[in-house]
Protein backbone atom coordinates (compact mmCIF):
# COMPACT_ATOMS: atom_id res chain seq x y z
CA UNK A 1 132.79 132.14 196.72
CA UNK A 2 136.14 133.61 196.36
CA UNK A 3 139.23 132.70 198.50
CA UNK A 4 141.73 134.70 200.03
CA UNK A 5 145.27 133.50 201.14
CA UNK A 6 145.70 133.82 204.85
CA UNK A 7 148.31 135.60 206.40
CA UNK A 8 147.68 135.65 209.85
CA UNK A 9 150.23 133.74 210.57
CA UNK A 10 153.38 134.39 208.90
CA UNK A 11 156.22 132.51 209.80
CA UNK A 12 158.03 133.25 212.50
CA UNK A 13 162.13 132.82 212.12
CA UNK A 14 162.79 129.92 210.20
CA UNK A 15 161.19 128.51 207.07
CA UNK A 16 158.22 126.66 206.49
CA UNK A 17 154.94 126.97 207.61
CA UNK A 18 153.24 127.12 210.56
CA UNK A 19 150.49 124.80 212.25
CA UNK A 20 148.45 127.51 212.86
CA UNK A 21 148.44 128.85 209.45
CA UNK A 22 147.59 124.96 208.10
CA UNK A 23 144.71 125.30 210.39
CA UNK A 24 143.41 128.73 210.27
CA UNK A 25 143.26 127.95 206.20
CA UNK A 26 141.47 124.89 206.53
CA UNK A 27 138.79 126.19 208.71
CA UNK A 28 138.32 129.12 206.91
CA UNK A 29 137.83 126.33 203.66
CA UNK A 30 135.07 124.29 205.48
CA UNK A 31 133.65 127.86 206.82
CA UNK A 32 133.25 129.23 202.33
CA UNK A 33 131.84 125.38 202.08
CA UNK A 34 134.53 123.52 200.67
CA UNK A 35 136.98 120.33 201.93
CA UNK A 36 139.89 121.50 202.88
CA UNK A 37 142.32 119.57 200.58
CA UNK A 38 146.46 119.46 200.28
CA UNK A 39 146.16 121.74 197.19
CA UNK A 40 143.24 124.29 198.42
CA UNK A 41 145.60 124.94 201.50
CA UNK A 42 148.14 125.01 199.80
CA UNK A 43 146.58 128.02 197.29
CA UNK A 44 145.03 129.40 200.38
CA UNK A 45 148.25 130.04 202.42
CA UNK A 46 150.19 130.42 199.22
CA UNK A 47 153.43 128.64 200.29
CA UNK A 48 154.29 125.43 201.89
CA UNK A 49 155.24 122.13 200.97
CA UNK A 50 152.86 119.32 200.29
CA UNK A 51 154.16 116.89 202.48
CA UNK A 52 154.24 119.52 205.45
CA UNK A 53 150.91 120.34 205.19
CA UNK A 54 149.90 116.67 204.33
CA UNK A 55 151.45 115.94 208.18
CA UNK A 56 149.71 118.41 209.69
CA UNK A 57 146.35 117.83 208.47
CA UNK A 58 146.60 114.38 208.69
CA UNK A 59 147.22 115.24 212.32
CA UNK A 60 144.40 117.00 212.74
CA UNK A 61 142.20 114.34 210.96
CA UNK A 62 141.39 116.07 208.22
CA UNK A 63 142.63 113.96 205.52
CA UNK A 64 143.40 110.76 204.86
CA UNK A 65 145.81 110.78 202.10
CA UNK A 66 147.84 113.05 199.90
CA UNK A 67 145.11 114.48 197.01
């Protein structure tokens, strides 16, 4: 299944990413069947640093280390 980057949520004044954008592309990973890791997130929202996104899903409980 092909992914698309999300863009929902772009980010709003500021830089980095957004929570909601960290979450709205891992659901939509686990929703085409795949675990939502650092790096498919990352390609999904197509920015964002590894360590932000690392927080945020660790957060969230969806992963358990950096991959």
């Amino acid at each position: 299944m092909e992914s698309s980057n999300v863009s929902t949520f772009p980010p709003r004044g500021g830089r980095g990413i957004q929570e909601a954008q960290v979450w709205e592309a891992a659901d939509a990973l686990v929703h085409e069947g795949l675990r939502p890791t650092i790096e498919r997130v990352r390609q999904k929202i197509g920015s964002g640093s590894v360590g932000r996104q690392h927080s945020l899903l660790e957060c969230a409980g969806i992963c358990d280390s950096i991959q």
